[in-house]
N, C-alpha and C. Protein backbone atom coordinates (compact mmCIF):
# COMPACT_ATOMS: atom_id res chain seq x y z
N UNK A 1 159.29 30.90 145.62
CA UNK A 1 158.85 30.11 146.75
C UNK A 1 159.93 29.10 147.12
N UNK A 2 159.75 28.56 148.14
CA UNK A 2 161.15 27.81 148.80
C UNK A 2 160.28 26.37 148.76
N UNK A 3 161.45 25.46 149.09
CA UNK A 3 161.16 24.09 148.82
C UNK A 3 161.85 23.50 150.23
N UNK A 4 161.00 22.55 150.44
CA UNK A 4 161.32 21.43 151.47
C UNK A 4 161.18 19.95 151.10
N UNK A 5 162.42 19.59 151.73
CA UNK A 5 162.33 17.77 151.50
C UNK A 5 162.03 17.78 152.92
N UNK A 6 161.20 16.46 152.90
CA UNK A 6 161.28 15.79 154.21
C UNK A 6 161.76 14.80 153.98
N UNK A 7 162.95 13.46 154.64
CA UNK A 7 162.60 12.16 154.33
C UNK A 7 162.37 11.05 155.78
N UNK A 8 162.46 9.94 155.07
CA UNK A 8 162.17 8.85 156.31
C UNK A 8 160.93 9.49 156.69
N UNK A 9 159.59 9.47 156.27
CA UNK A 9 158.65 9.86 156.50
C UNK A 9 157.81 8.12 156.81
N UNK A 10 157.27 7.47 157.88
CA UNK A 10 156.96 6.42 158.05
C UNK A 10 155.51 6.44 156.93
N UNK A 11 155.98 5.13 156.65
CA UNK A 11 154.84 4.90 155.37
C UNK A 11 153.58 4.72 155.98
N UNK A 12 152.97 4.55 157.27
CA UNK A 12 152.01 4.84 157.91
C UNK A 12 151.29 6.37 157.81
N UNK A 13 152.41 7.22 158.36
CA UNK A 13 152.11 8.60 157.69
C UNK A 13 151.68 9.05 156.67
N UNK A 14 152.45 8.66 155.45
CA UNK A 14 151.91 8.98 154.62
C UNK A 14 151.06 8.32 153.52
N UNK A 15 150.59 7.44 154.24
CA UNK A 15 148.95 6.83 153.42
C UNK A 15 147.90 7.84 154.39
N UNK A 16 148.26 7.92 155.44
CA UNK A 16 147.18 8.42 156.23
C UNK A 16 147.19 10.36 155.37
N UNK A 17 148.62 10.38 155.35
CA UNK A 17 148.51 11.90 154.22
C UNK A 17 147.49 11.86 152.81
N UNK A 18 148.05 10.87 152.47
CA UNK A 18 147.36 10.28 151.25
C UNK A 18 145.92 10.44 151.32
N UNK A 19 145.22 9.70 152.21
CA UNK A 19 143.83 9.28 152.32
C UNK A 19 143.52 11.13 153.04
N UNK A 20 143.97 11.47 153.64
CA UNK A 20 143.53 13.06 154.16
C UNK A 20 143.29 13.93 153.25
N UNK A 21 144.27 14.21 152.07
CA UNK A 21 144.60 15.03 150.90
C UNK A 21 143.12 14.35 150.10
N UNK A 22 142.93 13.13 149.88
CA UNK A 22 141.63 12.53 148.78
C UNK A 22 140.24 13.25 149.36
N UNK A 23 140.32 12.83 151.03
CA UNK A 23 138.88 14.16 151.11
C UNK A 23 138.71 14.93 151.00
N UNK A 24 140.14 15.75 151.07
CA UNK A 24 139.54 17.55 151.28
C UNK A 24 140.04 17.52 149.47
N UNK A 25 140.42 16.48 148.56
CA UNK A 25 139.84 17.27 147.23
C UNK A 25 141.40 17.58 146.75
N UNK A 26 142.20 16.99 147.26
CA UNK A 26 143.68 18.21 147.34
C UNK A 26 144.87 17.31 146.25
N UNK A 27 146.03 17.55 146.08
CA UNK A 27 147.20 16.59 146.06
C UNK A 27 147.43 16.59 147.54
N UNK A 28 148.70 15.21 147.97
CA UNK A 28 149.30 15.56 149.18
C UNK A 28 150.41 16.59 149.44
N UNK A 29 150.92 17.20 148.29
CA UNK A 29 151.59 18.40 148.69
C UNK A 29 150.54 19.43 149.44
N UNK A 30 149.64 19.54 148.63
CA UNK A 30 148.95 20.92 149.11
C UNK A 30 148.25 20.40 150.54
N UNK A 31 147.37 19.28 151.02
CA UNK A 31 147.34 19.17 151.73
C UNK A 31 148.92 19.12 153.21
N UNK A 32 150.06 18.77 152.62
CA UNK A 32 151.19 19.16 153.47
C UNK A 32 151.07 20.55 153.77
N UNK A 33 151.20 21.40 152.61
CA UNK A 33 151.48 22.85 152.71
C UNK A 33 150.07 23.70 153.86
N UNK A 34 149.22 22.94 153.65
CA UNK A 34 148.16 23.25 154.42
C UNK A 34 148.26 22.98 155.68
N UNK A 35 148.92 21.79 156.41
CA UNK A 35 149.26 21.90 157.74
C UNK A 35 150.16 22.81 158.16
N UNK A 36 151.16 22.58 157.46
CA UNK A 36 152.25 23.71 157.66
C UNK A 36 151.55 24.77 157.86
N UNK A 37 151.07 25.46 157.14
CA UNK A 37 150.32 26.77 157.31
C UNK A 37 149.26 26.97 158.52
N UNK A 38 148.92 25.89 158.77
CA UNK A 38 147.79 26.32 160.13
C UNK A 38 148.86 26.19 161.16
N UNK A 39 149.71 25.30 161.43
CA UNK A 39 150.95 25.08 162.42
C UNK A 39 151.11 26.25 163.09
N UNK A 40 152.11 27.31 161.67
CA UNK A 40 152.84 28.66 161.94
C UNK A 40 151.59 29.40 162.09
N UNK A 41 150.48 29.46 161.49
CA UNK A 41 149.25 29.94 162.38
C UNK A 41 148.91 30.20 163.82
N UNK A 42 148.75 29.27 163.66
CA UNK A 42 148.57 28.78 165.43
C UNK A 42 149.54 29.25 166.42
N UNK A 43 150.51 28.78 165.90
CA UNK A 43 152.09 29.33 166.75
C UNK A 43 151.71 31.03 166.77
N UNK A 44 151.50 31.67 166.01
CA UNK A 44 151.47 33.36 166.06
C UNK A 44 150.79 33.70 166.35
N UNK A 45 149.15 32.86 167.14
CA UNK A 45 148.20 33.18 168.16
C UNK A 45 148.87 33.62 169.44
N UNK A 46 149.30 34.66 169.57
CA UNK A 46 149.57 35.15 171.38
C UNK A 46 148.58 34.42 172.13
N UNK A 47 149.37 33.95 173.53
CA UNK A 47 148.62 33.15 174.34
C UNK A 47 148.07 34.60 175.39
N UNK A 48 147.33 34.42 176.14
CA UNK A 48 147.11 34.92 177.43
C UNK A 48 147.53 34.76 178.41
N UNK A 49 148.63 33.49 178.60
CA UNK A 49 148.60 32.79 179.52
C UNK A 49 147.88 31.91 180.07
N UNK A 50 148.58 30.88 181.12
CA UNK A 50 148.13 29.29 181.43
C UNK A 50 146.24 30.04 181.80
N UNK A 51 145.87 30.65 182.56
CA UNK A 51 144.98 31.19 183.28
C UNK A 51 143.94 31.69 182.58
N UNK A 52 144.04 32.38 181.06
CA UNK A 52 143.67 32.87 180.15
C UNK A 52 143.35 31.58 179.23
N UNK A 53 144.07 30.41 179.04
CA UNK A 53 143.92 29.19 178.49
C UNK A 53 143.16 28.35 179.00
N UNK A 54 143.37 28.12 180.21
CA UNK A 54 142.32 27.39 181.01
C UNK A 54 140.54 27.90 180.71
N UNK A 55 140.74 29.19 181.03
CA UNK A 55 139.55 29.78 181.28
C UNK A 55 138.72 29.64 179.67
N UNK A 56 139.31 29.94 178.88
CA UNK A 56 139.06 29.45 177.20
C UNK A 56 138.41 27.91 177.18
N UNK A 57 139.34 27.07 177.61
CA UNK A 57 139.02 25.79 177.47
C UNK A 57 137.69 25.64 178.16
N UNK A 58 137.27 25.97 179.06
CA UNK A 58 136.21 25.67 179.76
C UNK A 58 135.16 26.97 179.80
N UNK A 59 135.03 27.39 179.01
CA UNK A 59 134.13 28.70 178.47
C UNK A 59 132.80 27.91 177.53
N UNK A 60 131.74 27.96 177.99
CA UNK A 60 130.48 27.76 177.74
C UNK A 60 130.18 26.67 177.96
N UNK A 61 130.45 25.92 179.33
CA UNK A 61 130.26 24.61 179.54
C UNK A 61 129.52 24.93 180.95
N UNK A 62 129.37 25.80 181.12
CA UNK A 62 128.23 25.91 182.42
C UNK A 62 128.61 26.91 183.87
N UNK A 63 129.98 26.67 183.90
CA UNK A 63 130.32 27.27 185.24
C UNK A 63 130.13 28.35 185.26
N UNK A 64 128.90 29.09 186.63
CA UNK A 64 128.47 30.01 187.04
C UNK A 64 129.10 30.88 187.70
N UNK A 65 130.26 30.17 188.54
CA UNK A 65 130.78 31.37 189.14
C UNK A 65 132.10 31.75 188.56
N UNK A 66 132.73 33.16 189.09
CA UNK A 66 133.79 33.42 188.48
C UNK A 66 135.42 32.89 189.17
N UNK A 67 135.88 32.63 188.60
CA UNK A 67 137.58 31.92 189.10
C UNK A 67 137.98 32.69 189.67
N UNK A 68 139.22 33.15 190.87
CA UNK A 68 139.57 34.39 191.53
C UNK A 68 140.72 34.49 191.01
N UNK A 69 141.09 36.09 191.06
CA UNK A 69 142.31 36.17 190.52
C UNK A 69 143.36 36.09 191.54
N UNK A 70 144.37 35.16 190.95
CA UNK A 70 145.10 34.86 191.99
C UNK A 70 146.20 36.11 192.05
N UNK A 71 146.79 36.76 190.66
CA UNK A 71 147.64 37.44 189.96
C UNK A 71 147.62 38.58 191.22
N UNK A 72 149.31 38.51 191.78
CA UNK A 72 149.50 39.60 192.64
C UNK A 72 149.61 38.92 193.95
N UNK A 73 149.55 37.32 194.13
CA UNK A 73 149.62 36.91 195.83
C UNK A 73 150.92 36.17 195.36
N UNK A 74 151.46 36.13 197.29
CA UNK A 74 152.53 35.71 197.33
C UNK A 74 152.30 33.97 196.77
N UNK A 75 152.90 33.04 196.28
CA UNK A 75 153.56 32.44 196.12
C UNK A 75 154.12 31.18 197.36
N UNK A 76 153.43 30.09 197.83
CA UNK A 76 154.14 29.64 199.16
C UNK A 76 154.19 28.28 198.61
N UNK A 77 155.45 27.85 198.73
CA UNK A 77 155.21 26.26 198.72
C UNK A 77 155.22 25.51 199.44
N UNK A 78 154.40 24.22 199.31
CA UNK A 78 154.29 23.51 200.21
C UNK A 78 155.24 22.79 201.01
N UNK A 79 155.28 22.12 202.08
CA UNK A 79 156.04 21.66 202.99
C UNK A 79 155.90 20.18 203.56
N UNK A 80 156.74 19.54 202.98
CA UNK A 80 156.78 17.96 203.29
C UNK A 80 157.46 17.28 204.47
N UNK A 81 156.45 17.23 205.68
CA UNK A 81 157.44 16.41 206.63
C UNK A 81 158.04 14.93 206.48
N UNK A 82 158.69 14.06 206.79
CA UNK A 82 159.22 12.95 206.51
C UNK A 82 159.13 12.36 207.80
């Protein structure tokens, strides 16, 4: 297994590591190694895209109708007179 230093870690941080690692039961290594691990997790979730994200975020909060797909129209930007 490989090893990491971190330093200059603000001592704010790591009481708050400290006190995180005491609830879930842990040392603060393993609680470190445990963020790390959901991090690169997360990161290797393929997105759907912004549209696919949105629509996630706001999934079972009520809205009845469906969003239109925009995917496939031109593109126009707007125009600022002065």
């Amino acid at each position: 297994m490989g090893q990491l230093v971190v330093r200059n870690i603000e001592n704010a941080v790591k009481t708050r590591l400290q006190r995180r690692a005491k609830r879930h039961g842990c040392s603060m290594e393993e609680e470190v190694r445990d963020i790390l691990r959901s991090a690169v997790r997360a990161e290797e979730t393929p997105s759907g895209g912004l549209g696919t994200d949105i629509s996630n975020l706001f999934m079972g909060t009520g809205l009845s109708s469906d969003v239109t797909e925009l995917r496939g129209h031109t593109i126009t930007p707007a125009k600022f007179e002065s």
